[in-house]
N, C-alpha and C. Protein backbone atom coordinates (compact mmCIF):
# COMPACT_ATOMS: atom_id res chain seq x y z
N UNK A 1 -1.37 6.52 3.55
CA UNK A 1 -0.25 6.90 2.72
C UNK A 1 -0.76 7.68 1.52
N UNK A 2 -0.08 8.53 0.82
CA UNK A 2 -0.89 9.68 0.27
C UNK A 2 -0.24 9.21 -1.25
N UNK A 3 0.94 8.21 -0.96
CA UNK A 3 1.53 8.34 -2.34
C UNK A 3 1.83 6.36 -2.69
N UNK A 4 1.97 5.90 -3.86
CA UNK A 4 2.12 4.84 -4.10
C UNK A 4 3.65 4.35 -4.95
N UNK A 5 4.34 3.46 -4.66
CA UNK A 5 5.56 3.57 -5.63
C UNK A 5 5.18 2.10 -6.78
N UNK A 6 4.94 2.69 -8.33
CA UNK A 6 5.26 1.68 -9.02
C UNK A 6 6.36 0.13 -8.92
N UNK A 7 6.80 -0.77 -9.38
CA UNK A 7 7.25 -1.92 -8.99
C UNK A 7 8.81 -1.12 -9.87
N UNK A 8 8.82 -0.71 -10.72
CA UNK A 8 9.92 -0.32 -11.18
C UNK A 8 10.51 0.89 -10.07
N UNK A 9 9.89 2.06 -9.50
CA UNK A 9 10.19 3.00 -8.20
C UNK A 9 10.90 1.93 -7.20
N UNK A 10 10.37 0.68 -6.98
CA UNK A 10 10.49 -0.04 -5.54
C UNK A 10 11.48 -0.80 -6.16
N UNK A 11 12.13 -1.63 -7.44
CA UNK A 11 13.32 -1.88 -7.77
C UNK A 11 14.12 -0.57 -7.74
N UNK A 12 14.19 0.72 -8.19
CA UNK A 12 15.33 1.64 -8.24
C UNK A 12 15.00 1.83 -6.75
N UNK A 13 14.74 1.92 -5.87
CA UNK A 13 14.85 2.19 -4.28
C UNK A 13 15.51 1.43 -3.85
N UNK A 14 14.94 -0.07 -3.88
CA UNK A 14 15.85 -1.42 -3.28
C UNK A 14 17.44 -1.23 -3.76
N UNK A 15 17.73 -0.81 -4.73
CA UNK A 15 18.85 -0.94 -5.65
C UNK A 15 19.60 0.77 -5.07
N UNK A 16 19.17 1.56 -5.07
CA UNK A 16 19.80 2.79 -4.20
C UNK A 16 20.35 2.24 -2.51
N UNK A 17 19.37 2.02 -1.87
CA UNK A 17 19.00 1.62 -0.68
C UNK A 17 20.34 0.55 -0.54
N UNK A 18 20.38 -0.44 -1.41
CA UNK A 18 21.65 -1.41 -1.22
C UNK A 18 23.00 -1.56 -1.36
N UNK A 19 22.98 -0.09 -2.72
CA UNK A 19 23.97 0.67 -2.91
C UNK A 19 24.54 1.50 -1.46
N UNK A 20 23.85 1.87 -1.16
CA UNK A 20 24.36 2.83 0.37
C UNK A 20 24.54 1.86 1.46
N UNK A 21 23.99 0.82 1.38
CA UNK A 21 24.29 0.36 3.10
C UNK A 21 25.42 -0.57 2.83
N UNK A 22 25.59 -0.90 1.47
CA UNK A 22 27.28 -1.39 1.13
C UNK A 22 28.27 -0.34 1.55
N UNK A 23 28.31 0.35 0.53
CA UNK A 23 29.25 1.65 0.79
C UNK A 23 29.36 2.83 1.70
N UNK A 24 28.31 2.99 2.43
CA UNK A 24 27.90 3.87 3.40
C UNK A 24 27.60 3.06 4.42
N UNK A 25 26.65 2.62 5.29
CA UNK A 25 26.09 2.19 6.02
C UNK A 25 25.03 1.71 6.12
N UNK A 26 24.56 0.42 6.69
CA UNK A 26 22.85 0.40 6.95
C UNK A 26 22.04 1.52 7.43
N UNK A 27 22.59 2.36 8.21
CA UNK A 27 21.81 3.17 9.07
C UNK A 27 21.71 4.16 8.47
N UNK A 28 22.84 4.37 7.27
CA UNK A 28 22.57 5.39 6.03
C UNK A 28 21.35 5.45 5.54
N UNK A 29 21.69 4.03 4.81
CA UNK A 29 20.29 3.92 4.11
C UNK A 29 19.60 3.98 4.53
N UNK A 30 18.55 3.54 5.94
CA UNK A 30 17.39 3.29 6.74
C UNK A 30 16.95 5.30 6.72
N UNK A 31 18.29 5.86 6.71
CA UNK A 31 18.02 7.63 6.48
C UNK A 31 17.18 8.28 5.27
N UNK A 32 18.04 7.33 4.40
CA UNK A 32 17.93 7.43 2.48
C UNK A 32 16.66 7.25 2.21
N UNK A 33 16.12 6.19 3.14
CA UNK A 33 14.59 5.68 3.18
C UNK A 33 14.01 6.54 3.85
N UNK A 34 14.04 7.15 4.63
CA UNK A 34 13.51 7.99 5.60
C UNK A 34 12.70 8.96 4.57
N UNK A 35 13.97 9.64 4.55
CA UNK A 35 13.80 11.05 3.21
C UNK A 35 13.26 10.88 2.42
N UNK A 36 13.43 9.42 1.70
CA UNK A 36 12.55 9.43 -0.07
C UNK A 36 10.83 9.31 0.65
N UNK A 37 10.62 9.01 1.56
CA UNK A 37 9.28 8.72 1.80
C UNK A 37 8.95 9.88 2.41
N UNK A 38 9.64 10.73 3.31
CA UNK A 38 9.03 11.97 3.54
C UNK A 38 8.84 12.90 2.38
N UNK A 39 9.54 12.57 1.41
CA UNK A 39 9.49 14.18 0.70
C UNK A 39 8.56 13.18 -0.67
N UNK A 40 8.21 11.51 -0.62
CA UNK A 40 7.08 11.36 -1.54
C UNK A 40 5.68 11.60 -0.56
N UNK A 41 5.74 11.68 0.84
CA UNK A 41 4.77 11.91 1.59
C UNK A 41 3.95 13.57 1.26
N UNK A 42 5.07 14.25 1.20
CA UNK A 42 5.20 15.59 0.66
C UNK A 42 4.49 16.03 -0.69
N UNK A 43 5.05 15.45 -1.63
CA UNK A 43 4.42 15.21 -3.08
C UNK A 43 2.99 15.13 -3.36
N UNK A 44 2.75 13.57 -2.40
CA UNK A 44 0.90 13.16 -2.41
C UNK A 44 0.53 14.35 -1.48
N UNK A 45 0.78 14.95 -0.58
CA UNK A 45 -0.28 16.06 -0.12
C UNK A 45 0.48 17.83 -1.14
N UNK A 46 0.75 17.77 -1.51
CA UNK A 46 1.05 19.16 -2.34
C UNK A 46 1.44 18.52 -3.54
N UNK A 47 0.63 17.87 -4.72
CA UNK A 47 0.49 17.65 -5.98
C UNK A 47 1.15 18.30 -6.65
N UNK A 48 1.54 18.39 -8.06
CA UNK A 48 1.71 19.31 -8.56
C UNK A 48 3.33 20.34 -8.43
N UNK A 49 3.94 20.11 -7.18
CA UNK A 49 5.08 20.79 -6.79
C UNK A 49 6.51 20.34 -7.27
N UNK A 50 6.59 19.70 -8.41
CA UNK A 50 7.61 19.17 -8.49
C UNK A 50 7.27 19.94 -10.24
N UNK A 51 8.72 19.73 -10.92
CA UNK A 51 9.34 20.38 -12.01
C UNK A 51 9.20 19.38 -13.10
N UNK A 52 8.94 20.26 -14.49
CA UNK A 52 8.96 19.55 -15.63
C UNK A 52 10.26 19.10 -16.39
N UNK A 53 10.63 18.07 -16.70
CA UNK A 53 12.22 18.49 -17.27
C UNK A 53 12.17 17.55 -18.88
N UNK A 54 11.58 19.23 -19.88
CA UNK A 54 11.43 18.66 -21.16
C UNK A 54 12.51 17.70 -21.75
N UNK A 55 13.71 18.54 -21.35
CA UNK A 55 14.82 17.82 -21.79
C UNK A 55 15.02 16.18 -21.75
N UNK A 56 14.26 15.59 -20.80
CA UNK A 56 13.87 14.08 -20.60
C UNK A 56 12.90 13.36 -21.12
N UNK A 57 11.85 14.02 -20.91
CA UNK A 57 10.65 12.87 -21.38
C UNK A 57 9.48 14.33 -21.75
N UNK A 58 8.73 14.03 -22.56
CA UNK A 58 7.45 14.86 -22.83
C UNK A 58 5.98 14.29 -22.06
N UNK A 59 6.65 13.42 -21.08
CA UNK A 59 5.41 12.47 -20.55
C UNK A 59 4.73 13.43 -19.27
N UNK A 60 3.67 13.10 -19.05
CA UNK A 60 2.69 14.14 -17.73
C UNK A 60 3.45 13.53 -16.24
N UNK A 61 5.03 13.70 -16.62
CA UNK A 61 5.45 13.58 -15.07
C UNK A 61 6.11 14.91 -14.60
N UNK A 62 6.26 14.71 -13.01
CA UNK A 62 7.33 16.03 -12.79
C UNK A 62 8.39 15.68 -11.57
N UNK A 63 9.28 16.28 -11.51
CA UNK A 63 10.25 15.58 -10.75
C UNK A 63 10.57 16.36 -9.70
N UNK A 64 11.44 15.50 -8.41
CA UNK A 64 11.25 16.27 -7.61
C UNK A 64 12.37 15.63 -6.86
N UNK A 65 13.83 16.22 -6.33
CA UNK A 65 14.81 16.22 -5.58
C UNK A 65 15.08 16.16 -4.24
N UNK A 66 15.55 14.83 -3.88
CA UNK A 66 15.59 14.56 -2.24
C UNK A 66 16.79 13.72 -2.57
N UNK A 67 17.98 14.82 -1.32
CA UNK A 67 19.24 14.33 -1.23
C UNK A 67 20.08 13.51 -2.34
N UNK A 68 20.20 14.48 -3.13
CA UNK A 68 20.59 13.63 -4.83
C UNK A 68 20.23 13.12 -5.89
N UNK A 69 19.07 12.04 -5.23
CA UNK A 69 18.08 11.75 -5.76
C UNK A 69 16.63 12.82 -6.73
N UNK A 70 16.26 11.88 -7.33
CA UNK A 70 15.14 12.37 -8.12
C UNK A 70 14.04 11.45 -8.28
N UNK A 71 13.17 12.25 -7.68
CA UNK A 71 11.49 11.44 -7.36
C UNK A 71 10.36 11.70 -8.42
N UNK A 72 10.47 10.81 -9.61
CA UNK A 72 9.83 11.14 -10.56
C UNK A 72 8.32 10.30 -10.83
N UNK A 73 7.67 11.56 -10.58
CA UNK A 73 5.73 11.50 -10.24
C UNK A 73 5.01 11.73 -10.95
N UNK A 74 3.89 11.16 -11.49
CA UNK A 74 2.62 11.39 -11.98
C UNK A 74 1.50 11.90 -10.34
N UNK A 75 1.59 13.10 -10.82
CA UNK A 75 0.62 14.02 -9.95
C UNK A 75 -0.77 14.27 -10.22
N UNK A 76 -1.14 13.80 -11.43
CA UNK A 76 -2.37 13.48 -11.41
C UNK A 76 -3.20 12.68 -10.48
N UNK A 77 -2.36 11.49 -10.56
CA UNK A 77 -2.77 9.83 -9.72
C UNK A 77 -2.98 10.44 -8.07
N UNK A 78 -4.21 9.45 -8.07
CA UNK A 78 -4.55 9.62 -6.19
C UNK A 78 -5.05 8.51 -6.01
N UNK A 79 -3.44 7.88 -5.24
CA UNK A 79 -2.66 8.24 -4.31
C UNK A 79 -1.37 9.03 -5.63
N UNK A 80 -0.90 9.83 -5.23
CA UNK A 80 0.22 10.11 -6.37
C UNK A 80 0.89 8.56 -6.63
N UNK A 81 1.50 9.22 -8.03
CA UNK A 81 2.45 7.47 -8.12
C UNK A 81 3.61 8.07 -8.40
N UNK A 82 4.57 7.36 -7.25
CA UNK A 82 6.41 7.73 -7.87
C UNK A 82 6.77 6.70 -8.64
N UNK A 83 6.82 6.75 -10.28
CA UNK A 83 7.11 6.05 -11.33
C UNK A 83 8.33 5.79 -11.14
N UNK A 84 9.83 6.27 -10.75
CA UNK A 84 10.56 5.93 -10.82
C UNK A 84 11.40 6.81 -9.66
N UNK A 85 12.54 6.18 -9.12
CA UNK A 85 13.46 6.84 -8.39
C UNK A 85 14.82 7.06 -8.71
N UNK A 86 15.54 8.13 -9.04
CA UNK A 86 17.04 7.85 -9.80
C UNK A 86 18.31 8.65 -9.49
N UNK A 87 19.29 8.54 -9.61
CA UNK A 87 20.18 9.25 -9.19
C UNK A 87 20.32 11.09 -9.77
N UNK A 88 20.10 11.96 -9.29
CA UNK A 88 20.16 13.10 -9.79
C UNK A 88 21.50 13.35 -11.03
N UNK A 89 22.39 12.44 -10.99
CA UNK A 89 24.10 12.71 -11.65
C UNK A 89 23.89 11.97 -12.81
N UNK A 90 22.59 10.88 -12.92
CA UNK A 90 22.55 9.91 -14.07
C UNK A 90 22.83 10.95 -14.96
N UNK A 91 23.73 10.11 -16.33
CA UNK A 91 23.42 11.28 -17.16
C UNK A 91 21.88 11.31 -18.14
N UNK A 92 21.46 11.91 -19.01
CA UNK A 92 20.68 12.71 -19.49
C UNK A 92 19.94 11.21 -20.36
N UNK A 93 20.90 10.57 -20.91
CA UNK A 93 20.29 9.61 -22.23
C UNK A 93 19.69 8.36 -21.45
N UNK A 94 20.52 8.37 -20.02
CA UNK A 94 20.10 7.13 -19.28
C UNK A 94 18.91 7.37 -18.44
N UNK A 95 18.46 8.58 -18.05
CA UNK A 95 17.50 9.09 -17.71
C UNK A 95 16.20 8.78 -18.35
N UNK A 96 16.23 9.22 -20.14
CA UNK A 96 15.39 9.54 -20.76
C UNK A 96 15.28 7.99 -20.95
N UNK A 97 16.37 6.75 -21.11
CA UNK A 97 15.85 5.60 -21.23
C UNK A 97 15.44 4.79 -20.27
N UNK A 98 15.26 5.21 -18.73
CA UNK A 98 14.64 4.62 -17.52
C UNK A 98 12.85 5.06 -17.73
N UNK A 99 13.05 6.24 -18.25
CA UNK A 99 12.03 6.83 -18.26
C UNK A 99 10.90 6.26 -19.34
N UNK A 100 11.11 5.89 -20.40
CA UNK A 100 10.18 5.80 -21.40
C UNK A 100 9.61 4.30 -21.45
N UNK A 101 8.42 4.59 -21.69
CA UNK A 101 7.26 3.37 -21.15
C UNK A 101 6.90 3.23 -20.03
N UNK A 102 7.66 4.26 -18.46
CA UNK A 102 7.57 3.81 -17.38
C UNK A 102 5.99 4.80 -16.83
N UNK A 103 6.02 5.79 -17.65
CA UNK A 103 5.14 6.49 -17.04
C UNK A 103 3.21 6.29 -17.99
């Protein structure tokens, strides 16, 4: 595995993940899962490919969009680390406060 998810990434996953197979389906989610791990599979072998978004945090992460979601990485780390996982619609202040201390 090329990439690692912090304990806070693997609570906002569990918590996405449970959100959808309530309201959507199990088999949704088992999809939802699919995707976040292909495109963090993605991440750990092409470093670096994901976006800075000053407007959030000034921290050495960069983020990176799968199906709504936002896969937010320290690309330095090997195995990469996805610090956190979050809804792309969060707004802006709740973002910046998931974010700080996490990275």
């Amino acid at each position: 595995m090329s990439f690692r998810l912090t304990p806070a990434a693997e609570q906002d996953l569990g918590e996405i993940l449970g959100y959808v197979a309530e309201h959507a389906s199990p088999n949704r989610a088992d999809q939802v899962l699919t995707e976040v791990f292909r495109a963090a599979e993605l991440l750990g072998e092409s470093a670096r490919i994901g976006h800075r978004r000053d407007d959030l945090t000034d921290e050495a992460v960069l983020f990176w969009p799968v199906i709504g979601l936002l896969l937010v990485d320290l690309p330095e780390d090997r195995p990469i680390t996805i610090v956190r996982v979050m809804h792309g619609s969060r707004a802006s202040t709740v973002m910046r406060e998931l974010l700080r201390g996490d990275s």
